[in-house]
N, C-alpha and C. Protein backbone atom coordinates (compact mmCIF):
# COMPACT_ATOMS: atom_id res chain seq x y z
N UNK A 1 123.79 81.94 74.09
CA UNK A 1 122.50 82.47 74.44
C UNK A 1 122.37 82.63 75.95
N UNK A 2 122.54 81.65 76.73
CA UNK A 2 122.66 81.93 77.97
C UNK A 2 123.55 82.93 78.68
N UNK A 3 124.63 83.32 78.10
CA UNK A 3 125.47 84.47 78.42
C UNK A 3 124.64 85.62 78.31
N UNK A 4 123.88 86.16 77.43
CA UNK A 4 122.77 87.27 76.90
C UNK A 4 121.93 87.68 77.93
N UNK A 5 121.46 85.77 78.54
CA UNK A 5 120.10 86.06 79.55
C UNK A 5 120.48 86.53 81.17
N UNK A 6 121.78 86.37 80.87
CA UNK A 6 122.47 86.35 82.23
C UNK A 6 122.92 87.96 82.17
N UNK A 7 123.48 88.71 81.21
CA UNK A 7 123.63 89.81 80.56
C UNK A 7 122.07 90.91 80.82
N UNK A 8 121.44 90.58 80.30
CA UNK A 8 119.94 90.91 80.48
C UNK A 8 119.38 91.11 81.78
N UNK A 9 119.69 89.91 82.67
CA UNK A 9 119.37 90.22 84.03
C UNK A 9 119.94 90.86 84.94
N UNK A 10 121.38 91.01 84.62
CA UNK A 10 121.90 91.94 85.27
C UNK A 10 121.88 93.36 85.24
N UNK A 11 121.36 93.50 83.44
CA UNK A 11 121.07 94.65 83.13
C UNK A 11 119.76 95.28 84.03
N UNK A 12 118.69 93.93 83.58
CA UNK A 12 117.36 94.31 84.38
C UNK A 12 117.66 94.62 85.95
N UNK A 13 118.35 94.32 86.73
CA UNK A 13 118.43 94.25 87.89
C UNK A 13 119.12 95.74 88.38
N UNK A 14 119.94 96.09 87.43
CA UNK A 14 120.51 97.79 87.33
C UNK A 14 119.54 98.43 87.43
N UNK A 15 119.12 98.34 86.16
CA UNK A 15 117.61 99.73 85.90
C UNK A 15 116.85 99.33 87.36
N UNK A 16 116.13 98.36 87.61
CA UNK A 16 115.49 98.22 88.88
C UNK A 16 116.19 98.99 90.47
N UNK A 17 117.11 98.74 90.42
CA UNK A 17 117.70 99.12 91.49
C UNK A 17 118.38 101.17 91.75
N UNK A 18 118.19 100.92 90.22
CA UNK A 18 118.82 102.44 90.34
C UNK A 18 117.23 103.17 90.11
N UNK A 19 116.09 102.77 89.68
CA UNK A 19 114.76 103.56 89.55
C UNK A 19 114.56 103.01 91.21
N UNK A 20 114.67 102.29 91.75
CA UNK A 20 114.09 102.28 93.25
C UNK A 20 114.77 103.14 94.00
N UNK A 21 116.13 103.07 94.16
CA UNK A 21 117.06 104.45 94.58
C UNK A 21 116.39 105.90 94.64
N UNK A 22 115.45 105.90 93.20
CA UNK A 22 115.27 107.06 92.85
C UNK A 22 114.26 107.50 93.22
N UNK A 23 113.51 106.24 93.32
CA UNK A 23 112.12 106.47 94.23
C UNK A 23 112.04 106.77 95.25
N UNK A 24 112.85 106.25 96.50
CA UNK A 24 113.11 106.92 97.40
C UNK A 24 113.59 107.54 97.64
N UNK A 25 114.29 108.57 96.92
CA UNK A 25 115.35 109.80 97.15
C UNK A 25 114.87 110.52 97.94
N UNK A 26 115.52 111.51 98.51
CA UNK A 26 114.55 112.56 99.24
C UNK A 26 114.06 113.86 97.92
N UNK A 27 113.23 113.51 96.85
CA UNK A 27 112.44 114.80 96.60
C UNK A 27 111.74 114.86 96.02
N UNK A 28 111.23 115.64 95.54
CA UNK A 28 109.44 114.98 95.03
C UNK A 28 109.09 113.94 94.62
N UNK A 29 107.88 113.34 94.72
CA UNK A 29 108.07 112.31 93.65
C UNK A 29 107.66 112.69 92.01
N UNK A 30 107.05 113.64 91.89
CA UNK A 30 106.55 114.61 90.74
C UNK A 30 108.09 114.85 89.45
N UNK A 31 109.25 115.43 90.66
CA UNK A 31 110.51 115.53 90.48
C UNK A 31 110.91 114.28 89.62
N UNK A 32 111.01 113.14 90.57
CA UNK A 32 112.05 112.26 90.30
C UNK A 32 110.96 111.31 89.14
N UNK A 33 109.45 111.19 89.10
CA UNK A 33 109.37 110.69 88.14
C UNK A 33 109.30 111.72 86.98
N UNK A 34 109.68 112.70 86.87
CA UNK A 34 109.88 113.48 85.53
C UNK A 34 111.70 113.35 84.88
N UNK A 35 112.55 113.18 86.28
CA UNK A 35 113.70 112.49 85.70
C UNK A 35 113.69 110.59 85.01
N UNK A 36 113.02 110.16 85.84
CA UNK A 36 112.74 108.56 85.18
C UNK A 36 112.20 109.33 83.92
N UNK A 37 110.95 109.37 83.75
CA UNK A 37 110.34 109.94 82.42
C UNK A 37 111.32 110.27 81.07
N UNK A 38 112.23 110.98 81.51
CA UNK A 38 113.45 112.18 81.07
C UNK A 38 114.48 110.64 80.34
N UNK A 39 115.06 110.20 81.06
CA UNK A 39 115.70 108.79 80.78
C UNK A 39 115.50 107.85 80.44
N UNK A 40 114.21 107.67 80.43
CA UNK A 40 113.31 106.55 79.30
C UNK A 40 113.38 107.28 77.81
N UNK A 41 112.99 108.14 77.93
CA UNK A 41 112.87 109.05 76.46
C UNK A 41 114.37 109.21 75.78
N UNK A 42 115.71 109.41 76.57
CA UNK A 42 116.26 109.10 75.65
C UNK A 42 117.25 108.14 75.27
N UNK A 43 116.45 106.73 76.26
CA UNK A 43 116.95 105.42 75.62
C UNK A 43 115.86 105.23 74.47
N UNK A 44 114.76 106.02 73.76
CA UNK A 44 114.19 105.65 73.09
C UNK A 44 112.80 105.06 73.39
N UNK A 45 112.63 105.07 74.65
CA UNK A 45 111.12 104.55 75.17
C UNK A 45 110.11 105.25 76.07
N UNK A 46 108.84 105.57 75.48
CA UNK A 46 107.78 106.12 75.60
C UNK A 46 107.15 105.42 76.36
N UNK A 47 106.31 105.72 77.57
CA UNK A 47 105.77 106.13 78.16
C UNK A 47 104.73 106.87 78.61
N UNK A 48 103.30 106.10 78.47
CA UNK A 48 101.95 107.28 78.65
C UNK A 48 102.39 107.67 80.39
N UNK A 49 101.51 108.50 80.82
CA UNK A 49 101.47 108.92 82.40
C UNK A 49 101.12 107.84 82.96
N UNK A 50 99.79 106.90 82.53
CA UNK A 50 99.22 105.60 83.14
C UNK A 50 100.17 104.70 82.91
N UNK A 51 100.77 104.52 81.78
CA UNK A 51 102.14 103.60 82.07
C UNK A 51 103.43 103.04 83.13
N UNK A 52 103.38 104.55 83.18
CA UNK A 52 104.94 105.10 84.09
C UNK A 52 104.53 105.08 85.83
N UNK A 53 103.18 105.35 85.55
CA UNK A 53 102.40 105.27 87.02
C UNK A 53 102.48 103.81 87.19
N UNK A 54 102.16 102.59 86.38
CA UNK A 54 101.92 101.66 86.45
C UNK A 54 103.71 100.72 86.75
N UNK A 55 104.15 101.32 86.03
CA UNK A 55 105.50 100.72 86.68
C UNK A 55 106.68 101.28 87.48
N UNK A 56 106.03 102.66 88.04
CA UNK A 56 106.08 102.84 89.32
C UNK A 56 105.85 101.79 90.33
N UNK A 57 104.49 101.86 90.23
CA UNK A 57 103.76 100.56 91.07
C UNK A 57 104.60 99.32 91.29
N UNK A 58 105.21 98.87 90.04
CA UNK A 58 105.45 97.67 89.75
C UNK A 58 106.98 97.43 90.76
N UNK A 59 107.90 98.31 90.25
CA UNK A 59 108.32 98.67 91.06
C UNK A 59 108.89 98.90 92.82
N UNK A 60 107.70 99.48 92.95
CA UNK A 60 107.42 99.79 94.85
C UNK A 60 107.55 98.68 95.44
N UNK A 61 106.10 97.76 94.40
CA UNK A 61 105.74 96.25 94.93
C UNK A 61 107.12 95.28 95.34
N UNK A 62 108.12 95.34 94.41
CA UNK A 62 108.89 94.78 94.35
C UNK A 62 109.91 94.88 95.58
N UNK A 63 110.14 96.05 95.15
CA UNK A 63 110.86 96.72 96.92
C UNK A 63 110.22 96.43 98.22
N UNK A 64 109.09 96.30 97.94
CA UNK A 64 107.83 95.88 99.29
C UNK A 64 108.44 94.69 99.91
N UNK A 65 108.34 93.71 98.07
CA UNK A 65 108.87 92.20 98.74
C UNK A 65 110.07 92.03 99.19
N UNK A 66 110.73 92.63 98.75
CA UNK A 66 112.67 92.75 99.02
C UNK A 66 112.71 92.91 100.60
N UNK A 67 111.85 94.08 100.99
CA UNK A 67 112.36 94.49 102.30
C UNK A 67 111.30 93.35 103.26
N UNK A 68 110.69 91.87 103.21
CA UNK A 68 110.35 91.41 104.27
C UNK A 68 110.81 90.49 104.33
């Protein structure tokens, strides 16, 4: 079990790092969250607009704390 959680976090720590990448890319942000959007949908997970906005957010915050 502990192999899984360790598995899991590394996983979590991918997706995080490669959607923050993406956030700051240079180009829209309209753009790049319609590619996030695009790649949630076909691992199978939906997404309202207030959702995706919301973990956007979640997101940023995180990067906020990283970079002080």
């Amino acid at each position: 079990m502990k192999g899984f959680n360790v598995f899991a976090a590394f996983i979590s720590g991918a997706v995080i790092g490669a959607a923050v990448g993406l956030l700051f890319a240079p180009e829209k942000g309209e753009d790049t969250r319609s590619k996030i959007a695009e790649i949630l949908r076909k691992k199978g997970i939906r997404l309202s607009k207030a959702d995706m906005e919301s973990l956007i957010d979640e997101i940023a915050d995180v990067k906020d704390e990283e970079a002080e």
